[in-house]
N, C-alpha and C. Protein backbone atom coordinates (compact mmCIF):
# COMPACT_ATOMS: atom_id res chain seq x y z
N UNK A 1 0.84 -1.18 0.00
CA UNK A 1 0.00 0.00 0.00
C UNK A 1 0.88 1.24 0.00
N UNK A 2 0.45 2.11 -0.88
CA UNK A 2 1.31 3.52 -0.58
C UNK A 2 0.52 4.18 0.27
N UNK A 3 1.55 5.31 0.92
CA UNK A 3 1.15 5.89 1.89
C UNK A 3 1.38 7.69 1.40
N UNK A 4 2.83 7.65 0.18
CA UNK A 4 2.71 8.98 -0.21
C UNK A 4 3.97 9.02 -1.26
N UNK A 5 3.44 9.85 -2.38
CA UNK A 5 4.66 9.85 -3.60
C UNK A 5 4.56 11.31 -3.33
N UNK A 6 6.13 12.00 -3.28
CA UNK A 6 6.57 12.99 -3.03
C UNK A 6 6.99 13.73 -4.61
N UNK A 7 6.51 14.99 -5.01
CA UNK A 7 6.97 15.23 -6.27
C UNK A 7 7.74 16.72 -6.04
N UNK A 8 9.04 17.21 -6.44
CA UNK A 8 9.87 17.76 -6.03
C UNK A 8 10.56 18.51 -7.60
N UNK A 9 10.19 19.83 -7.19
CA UNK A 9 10.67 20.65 -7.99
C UNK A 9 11.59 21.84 -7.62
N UNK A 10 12.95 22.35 -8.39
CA UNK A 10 13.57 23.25 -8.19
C UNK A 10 13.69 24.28 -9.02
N UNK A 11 13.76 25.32 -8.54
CA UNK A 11 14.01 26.47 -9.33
C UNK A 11 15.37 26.69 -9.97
N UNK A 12 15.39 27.28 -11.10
CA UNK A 12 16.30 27.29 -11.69
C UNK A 12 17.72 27.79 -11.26
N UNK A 13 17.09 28.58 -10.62
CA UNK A 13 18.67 29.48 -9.54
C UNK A 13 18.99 28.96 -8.35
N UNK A 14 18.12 27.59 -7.70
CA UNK A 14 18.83 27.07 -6.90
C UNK A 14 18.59 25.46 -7.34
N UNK A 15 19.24 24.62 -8.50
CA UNK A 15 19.08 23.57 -8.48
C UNK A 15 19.35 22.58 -7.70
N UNK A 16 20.04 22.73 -6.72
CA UNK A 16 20.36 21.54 -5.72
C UNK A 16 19.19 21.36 -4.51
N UNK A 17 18.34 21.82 -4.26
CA UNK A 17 17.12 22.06 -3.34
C UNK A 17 16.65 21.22 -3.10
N UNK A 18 16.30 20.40 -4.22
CA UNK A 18 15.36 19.52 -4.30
C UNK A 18 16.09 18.09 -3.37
N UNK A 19 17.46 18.24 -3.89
CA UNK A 19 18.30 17.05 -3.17
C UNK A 19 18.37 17.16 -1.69
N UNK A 20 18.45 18.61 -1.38
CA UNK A 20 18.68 18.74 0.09
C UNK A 20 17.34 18.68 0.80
N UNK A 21 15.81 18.67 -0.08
CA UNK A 21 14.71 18.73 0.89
C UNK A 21 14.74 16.72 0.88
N UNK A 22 14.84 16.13 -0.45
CA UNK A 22 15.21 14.57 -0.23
C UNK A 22 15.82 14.16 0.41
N UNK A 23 16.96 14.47 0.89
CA UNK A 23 18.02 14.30 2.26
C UNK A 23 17.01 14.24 3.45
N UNK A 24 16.41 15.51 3.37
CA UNK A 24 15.75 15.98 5.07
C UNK A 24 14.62 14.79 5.48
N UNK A 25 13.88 14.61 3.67
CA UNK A 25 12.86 13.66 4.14
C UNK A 25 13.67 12.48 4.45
N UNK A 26 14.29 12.03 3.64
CA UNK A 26 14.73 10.38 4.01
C UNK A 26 15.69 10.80 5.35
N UNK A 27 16.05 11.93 6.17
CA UNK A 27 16.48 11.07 7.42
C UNK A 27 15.30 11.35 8.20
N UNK A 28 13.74 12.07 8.14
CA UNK A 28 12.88 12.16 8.80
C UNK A 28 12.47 10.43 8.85
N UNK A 29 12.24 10.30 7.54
CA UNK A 29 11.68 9.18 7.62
C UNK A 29 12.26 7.56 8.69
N UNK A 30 14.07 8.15 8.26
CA UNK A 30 14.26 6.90 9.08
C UNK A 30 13.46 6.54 10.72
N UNK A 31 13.26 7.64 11.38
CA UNK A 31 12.86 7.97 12.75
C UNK A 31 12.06 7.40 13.17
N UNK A 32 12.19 6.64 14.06
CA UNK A 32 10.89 5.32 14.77
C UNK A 32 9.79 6.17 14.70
N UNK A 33 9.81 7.51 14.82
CA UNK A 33 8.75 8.01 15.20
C UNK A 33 7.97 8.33 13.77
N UNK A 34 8.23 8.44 12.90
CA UNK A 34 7.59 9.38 12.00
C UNK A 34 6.70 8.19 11.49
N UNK A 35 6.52 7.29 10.93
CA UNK A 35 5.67 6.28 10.57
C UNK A 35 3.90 6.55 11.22
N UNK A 36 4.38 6.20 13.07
CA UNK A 36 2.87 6.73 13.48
C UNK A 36 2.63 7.74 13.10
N UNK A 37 3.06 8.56 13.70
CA UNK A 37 2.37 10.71 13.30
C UNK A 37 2.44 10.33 11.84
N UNK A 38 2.66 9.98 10.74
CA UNK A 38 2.07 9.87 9.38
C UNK A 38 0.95 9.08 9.30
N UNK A 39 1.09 8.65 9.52
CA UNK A 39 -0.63 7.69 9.77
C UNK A 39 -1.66 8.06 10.24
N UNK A 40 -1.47 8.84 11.62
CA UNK A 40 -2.21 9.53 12.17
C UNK A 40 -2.57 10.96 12.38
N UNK A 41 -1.73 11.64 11.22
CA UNK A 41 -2.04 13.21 10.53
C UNK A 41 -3.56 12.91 10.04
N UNK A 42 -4.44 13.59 10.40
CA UNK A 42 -5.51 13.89 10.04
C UNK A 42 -5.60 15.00 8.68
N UNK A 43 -4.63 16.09 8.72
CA UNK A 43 -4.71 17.46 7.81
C UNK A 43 -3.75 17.61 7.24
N UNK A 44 -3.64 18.23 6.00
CA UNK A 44 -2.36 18.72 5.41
C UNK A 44 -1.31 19.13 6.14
N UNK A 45 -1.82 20.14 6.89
CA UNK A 45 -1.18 20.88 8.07
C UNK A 45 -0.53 19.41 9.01
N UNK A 46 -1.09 18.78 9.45
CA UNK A 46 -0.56 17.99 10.44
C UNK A 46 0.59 16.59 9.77
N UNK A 47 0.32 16.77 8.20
CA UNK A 47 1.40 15.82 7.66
C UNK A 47 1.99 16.51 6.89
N UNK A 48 2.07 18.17 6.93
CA UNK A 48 3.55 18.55 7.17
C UNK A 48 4.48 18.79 8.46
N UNK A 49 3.86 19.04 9.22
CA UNK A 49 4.39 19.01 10.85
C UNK A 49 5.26 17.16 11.01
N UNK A 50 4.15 16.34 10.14
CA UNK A 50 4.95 15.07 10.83
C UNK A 50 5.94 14.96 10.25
N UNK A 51 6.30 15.76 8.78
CA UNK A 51 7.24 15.01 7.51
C UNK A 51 8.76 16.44 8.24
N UNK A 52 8.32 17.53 8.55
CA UNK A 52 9.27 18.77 8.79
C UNK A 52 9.63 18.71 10.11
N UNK A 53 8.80 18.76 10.89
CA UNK A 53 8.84 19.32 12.27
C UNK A 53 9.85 19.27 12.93
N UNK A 54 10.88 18.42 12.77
CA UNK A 54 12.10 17.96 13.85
C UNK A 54 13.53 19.33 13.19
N UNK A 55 13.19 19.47 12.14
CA UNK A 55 13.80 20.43 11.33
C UNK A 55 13.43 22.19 11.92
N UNK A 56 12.65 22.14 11.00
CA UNK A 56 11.71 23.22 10.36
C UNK A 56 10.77 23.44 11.07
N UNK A 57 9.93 23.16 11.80
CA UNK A 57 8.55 23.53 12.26
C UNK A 57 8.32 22.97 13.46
N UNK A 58 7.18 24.06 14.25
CA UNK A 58 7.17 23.74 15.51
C UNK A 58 5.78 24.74 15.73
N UNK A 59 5.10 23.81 15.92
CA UNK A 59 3.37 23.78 16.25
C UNK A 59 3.37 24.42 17.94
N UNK A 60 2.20 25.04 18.36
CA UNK A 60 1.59 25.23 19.23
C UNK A 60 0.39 25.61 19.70
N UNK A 61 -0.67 25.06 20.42
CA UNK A 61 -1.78 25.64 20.58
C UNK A 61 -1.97 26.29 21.96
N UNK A 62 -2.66 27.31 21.69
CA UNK A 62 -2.81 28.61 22.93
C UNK A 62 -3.94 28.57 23.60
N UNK A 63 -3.88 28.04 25.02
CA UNK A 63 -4.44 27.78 26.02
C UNK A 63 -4.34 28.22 27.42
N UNK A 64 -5.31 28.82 28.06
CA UNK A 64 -5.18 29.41 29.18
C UNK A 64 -4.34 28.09 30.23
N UNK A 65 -3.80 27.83 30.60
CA UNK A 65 -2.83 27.33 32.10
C UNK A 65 -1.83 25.95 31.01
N UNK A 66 -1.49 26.33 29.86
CA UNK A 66 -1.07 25.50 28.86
C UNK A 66 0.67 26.78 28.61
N UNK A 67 1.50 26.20 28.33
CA UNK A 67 2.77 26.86 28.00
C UNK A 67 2.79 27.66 26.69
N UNK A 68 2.86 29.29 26.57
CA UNK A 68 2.60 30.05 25.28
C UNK A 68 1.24 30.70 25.82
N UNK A 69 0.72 29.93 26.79
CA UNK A 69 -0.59 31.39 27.11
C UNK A 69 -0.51 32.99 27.22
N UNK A 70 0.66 33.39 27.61
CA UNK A 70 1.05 34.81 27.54
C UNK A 70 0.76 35.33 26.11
N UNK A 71 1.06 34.31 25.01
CA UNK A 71 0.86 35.01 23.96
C UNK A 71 -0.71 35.27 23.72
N UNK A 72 -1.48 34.52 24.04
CA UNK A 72 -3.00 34.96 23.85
C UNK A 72 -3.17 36.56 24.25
N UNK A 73 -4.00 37.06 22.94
CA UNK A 73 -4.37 38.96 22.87
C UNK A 73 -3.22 39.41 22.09
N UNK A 74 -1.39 38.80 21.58
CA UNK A 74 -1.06 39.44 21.33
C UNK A 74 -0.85 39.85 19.79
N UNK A 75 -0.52 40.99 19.26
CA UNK A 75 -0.34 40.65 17.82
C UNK A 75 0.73 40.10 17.23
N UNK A 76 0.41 39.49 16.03
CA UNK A 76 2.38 38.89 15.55
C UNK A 76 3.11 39.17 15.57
N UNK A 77 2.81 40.92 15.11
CA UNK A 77 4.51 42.23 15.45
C UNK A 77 5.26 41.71 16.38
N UNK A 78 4.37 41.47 17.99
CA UNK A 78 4.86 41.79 19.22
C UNK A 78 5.24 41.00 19.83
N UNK A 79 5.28 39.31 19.20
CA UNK A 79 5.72 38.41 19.95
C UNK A 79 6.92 38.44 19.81
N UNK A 80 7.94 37.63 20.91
CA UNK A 80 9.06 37.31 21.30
C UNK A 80 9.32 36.34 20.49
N UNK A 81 10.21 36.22 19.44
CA UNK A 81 10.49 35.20 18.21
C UNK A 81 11.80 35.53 18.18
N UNK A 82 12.51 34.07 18.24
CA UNK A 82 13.99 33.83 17.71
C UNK A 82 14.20 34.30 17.11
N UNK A 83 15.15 34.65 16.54
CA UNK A 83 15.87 35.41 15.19
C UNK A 83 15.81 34.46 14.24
N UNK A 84 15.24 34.37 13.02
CA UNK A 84 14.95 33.50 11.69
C UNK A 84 13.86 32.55 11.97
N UNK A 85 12.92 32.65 12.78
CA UNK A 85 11.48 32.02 12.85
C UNK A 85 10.22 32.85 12.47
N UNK A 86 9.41 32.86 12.30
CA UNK A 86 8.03 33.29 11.86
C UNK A 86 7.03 32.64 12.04
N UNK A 87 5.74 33.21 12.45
CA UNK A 87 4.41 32.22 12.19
C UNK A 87 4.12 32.16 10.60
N UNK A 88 4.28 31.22 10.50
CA UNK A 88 3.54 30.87 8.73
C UNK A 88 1.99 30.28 8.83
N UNK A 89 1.27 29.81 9.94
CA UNK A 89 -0.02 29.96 9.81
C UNK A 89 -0.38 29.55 10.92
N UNK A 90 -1.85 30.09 11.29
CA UNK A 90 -2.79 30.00 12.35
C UNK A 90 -3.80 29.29 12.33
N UNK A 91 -4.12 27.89 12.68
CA UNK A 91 -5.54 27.21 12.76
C UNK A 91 -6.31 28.26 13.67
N UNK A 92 -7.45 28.49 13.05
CA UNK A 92 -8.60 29.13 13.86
C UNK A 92 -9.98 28.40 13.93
N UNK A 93 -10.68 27.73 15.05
CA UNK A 93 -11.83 27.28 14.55
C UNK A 93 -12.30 26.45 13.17
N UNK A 94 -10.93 25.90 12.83
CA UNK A 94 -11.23 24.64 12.11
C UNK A 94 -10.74 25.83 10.37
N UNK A 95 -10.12 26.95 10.60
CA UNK A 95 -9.99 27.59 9.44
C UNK A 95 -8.53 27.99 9.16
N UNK A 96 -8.15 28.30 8.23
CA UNK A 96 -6.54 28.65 8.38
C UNK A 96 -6.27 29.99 8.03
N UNK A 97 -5.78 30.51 8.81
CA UNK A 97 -5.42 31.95 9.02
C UNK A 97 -3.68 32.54 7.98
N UNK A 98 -3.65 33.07 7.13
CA UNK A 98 -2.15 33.40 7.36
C UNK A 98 -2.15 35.00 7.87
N UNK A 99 -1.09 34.62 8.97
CA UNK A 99 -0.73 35.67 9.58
C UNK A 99 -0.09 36.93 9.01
N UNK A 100 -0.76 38.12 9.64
CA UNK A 100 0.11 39.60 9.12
C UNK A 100 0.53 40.21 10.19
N UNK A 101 1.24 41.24 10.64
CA UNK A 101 1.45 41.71 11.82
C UNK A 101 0.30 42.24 12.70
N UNK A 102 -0.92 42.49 11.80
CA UNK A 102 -1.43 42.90 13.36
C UNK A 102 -2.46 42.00 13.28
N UNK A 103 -2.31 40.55 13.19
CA UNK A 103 -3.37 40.13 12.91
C UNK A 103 -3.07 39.21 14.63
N UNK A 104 -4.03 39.25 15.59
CA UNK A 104 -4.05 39.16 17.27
C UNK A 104 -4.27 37.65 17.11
N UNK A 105 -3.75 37.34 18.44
CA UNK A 105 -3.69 35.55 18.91
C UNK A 105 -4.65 35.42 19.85
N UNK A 106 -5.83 34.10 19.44
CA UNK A 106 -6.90 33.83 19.99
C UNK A 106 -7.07 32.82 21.11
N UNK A 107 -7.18 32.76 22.33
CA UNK A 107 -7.32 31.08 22.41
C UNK A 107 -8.01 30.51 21.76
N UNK A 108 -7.23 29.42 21.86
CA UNK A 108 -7.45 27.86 20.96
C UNK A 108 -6.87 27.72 19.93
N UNK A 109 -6.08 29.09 19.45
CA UNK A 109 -5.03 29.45 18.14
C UNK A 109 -4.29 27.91 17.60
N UNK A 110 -4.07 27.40 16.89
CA UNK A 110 -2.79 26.77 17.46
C UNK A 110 -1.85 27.36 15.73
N UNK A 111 -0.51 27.40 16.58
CA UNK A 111 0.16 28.76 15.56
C UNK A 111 1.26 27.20 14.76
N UNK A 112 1.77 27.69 13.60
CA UNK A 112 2.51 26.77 12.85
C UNK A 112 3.63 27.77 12.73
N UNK A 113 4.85 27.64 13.60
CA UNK A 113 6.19 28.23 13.39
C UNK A 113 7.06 27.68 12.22
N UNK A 114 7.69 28.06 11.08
CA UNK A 114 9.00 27.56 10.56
C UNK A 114 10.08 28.46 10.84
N UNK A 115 11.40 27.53 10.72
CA UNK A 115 12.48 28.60 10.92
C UNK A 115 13.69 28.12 10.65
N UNK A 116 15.01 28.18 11.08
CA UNK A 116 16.26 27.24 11.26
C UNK A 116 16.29 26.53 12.32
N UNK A 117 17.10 25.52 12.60
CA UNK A 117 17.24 24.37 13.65
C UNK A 117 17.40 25.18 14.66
N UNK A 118 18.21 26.12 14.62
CA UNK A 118 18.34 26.87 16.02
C UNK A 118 17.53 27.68 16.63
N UNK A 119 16.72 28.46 15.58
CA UNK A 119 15.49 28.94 15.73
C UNK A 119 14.39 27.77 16.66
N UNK A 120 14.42 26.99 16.18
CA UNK A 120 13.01 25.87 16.31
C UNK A 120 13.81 25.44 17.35
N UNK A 121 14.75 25.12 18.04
CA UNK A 121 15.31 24.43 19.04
C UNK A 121 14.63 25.84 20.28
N UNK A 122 15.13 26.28 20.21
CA UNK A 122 14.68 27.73 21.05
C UNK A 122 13.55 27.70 21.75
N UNK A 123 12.54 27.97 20.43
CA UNK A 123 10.81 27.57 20.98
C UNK A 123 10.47 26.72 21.49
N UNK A 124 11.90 25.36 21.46
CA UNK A 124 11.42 24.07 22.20
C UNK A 124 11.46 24.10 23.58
N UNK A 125 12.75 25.22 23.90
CA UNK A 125 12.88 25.02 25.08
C UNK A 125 12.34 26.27 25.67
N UNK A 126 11.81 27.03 25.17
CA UNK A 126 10.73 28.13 25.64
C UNK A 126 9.07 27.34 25.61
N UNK A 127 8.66 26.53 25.19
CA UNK A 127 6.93 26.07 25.07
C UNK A 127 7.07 24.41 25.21
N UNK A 128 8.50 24.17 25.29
CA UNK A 128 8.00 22.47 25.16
C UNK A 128 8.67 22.38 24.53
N UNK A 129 8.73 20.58 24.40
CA UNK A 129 9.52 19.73 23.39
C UNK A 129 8.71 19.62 22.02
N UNK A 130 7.23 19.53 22.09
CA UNK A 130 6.53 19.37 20.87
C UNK A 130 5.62 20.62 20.94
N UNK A 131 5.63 21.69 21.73
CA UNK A 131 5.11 22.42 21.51
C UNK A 131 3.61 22.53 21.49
N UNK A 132 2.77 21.33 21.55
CA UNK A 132 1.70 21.11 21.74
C UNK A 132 1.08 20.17 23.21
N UNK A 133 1.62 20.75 24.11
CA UNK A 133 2.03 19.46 25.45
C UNK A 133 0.52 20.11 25.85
């Protein structure tokens, strides 16, 4: 049974891309872990989190007595973000948000960070290991 054919394109001014995002997947993939969380991604959103996340991305949802509650009310300008991270999108009520600076954090948000390893290591140890605890 397949589970997923990956199709991979590069731009002309950076042709090697494509090799280095194939690298990232095949050592995601080796990972005891990634098999379940692929199986059990329900959303686009959640089977890119399972295929990136250890890299690149780092999920959180915003909950009153939950780690990242301070950010609830604030706008994107104003959060405290590593140097080379960003929110790239906001689940809202079952809808997907992309974020602008003044666009405010709701509870129940749950925010989709990408960034560099060092970036995303950061938020781990500011909100958690998975960021969704």
């Amino acid at each position: 049974m397949i589970q997923a054919v990956f199709f991979l394109v590069s731009p002309e001014e950076h042709p090697g891309r494509h090799l280095r995002i194939l690298a990232r997947i095949a050592k995601r993939v080796e990972d005891e872990s990634f098999i379940p969380e692929w199986l059990q991604a329900q959303t686009d959103q959640e089977l890119k989190e399972a295929l990136f996340h250890e890299e690149l991305m780092f999920a959180i949802r915003l909950e009153p007595g939950r780690s990242g509650e301070n950010l609830i009310g604030s706008p994107i300008r104003g959060l405290p973000l590593p140097e080379g991270t960003l929110v790239a999108m906001i689940r809202r009520s079952g809808e997907l948000i992309i974020p602008r600076g003044d666009t405010e954090l709701l509870d129940g948000d749950r925010l989709t960070l990408i960034g560099g390893v060092e970036g995303i290591d950061q938020l781990r140890e500011l909100y958690g290991v998975s960021g969704t605890n």
